[in-house]
Protein backbone atom coordinates (compact mmCIF):
# COMPACT_ATOMS: atom_id res chain seq x y z
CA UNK A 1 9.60 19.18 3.02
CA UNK A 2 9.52 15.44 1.88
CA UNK A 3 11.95 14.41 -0.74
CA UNK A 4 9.81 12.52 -2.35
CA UNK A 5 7.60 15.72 -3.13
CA UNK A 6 9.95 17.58 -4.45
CA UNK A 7 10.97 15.17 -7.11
CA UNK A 8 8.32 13.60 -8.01
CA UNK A 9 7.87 14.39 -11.42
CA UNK A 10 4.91 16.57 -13.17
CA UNK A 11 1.73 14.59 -12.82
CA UNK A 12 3.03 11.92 -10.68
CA UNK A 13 0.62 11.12 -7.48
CA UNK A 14 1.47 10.27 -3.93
CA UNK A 15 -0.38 6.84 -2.99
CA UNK A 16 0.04 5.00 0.28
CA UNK A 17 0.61 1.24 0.36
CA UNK A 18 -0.29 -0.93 3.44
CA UNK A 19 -0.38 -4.68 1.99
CA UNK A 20 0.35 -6.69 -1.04
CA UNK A 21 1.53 -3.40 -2.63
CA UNK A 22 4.63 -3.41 -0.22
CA UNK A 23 6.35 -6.22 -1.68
CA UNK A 24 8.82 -5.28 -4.22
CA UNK A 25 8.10 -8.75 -6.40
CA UNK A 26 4.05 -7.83 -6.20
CA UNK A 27 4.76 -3.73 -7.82
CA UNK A 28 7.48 -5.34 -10.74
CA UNK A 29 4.67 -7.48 -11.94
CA UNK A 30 2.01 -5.12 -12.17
CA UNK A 31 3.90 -1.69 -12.90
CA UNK A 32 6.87 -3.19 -14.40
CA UNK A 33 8.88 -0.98 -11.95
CA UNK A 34 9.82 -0.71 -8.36
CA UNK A 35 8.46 3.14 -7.73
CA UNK A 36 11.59 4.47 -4.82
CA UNK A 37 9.56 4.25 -1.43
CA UNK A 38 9.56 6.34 1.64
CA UNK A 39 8.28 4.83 5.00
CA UNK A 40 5.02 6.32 6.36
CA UNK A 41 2.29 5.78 9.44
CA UNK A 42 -1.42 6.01 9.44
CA UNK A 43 -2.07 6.94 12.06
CA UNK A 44 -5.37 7.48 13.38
CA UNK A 45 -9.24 6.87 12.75
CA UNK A 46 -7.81 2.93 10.89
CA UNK A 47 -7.32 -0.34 11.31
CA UNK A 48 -5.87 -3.00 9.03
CA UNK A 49 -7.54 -6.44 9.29
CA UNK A 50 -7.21 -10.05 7.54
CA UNK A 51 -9.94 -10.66 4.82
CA UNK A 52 -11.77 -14.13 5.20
CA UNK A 53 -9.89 -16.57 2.59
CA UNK A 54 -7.90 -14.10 1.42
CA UNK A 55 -3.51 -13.24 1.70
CA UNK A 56 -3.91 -9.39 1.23
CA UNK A 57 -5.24 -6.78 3.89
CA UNK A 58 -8.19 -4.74 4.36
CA UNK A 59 -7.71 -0.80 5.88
CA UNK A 60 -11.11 0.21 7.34
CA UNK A 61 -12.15 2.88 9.23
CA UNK A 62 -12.26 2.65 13.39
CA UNK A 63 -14.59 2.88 16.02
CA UNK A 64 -13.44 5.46 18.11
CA UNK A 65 -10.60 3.80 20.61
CA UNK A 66 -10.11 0.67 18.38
CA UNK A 67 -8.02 2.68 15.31
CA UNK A 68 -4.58 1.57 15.44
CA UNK A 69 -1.27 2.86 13.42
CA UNK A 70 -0.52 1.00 10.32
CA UNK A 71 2.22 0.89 8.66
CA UNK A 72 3.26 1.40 4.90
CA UNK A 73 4.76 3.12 1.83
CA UNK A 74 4.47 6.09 0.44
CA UNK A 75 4.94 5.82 -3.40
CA UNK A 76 5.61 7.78 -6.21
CA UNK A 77 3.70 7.17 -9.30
CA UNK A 78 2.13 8.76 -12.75
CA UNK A 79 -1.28 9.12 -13.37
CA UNK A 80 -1.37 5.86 -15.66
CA UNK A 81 0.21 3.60 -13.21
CA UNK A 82 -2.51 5.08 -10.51
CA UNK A 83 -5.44 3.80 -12.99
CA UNK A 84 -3.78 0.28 -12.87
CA UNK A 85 -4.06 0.14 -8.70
CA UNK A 86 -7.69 1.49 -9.14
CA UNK A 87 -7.73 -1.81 -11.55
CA UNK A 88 -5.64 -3.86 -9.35
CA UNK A 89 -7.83 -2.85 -6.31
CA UNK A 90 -10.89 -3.27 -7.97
CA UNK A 91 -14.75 -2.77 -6.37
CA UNK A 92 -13.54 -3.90 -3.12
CA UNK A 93 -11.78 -0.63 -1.96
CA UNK A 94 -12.66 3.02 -2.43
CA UNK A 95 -9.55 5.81 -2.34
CA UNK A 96 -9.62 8.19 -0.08
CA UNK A 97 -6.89 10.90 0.66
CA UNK A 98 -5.55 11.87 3.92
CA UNK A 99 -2.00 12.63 6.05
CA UNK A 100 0.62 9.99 6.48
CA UNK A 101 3.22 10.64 9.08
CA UNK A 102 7.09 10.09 7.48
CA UNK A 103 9.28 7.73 9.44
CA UNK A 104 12.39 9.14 9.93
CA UNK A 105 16.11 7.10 9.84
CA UNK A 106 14.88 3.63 7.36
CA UNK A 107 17.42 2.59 5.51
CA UNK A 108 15.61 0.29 3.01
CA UNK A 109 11.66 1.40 2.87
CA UNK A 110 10.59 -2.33 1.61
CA UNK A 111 12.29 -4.24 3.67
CA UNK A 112 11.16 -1.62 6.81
CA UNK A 113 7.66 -2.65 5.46
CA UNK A 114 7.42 -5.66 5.13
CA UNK A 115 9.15 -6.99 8.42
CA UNK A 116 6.03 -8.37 10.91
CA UNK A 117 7.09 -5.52 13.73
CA UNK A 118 8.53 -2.97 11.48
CA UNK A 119 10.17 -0.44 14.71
CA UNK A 120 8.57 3.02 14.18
CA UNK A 121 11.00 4.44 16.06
CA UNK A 122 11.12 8.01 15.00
CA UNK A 123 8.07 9.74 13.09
CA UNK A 124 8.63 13.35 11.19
CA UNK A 125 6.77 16.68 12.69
CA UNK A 126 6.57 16.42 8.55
CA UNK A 127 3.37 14.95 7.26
CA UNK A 128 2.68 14.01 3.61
CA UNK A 129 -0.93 14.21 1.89
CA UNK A 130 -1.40 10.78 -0.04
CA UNK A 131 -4.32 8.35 -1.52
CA UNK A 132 -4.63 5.48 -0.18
CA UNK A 133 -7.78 2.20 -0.48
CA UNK A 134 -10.12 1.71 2.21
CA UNK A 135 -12.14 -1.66 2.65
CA UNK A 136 -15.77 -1.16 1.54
CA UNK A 137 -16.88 -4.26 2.55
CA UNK A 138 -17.00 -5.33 6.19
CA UNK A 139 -18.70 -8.33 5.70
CA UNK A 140 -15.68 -10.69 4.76
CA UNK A 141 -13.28 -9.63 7.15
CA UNK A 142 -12.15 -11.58 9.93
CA UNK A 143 -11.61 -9.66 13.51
CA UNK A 144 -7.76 -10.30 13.50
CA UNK A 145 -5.26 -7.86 12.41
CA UNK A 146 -3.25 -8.23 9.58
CA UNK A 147 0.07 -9.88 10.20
CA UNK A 148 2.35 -9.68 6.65
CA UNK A 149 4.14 -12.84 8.05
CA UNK A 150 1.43 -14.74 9.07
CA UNK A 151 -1.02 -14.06 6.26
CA UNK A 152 0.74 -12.79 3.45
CA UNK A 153 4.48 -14.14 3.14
CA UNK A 154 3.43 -18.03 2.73
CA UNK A 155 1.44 -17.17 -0.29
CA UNK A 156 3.92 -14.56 -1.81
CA UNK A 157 5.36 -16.93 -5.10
CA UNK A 158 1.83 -17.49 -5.97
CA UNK A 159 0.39 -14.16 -5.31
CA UNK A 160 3.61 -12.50 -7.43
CA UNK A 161 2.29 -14.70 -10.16
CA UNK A 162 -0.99 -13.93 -10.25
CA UNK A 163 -0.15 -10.64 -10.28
CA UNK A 164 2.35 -11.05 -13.53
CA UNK A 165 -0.96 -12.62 -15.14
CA UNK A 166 -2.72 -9.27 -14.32
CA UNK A 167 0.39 -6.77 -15.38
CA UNK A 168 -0.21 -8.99 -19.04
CA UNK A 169 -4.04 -8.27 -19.25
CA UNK A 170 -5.32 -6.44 -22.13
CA UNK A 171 -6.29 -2.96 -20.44
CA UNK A 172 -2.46 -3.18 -18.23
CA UNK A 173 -0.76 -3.66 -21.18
CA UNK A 174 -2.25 -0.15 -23.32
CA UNK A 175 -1.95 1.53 -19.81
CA UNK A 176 2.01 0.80 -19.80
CA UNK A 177 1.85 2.20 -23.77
CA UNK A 178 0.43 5.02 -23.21
């Protein structure tokens, strides 16, 4: 059993993070928190590509041979800080659930996830049911995989700002309240 099931607290929901949301900076601005982390793989049927003009990735689903294992964190959160990712992820991404495979032996989940070739060196026989946001838009995505070094990490002050200016808008704000 995963640790992070059995305390997670009454109403709390398992979501898997595979971009911006793995950056420690990025999850204090909008949740006003760092959630504790686990390391996780998904695995199969997904790949996670760059979006035209844009720092953060997209996870869409694979043509069969082309899926690729992505990984990511596995967070703990409560019902009101899962409405502000809906928010935060907007019309661009629909959640779907599935089975993350647990990596085994991290010592520090963010900084696992966040490295550009974050070693998956041993995966759990334990898998761990989870939402996560998939791209609905294939449109504005360029054929390159995401690289969090390459695309994301030059852009990181700016993008933890904007994303301050979001944890201070109206409907954030009562979510945090309530």
């Amino acid at each position: 059993r995963s640790s992070m099931r059995c305390c997670a607290m009454a109403g709390d929901q398992i979501v898997f993070v595979y971009g911006s949301l793995m950056w420690p900076g990025v999850l204090e601005a909008i949740l006003r928190r760092v959630p504790k982390a686990r390391p996780a793989v998904l695995r199969d049927g997904f790949r996670r590509m760059a979006v035209a003009g844009q720092p953060f990735p997209a996870v869409v689903h694979a043509t069969p041979g082309d899926s690729q294992a992505i990984h990511g964190l596995l967070l703990s959160i409560s019902s009101n800080e899962a409405q502000i990712f809906d928010y935060f992820e907007g019309d661009l991404y629909k959640k779907e659930l599935g089975t993350l495979t647990l990596v085994e032996g991290v010592q520090d989940s963010y900084r696992w996830a966040t490295s550009s070739a974050a070693p998956v060196s041993t995966l759990s026989e334990h898998g761990e049911e989870a939402s996560f946001y998939v791209w609905t838009g294939r449109a504005s995505l360029r054929d390159v995989a995401w690289d969090s070094q390459a695309h994301f990490v030059p852009f990181l002050a700016a993008y933890v700002e904007n994303a301050k200016a979001f944890g201070n808008e109206r409907v954030i704000r009562r979510l945090h309240k309530s």
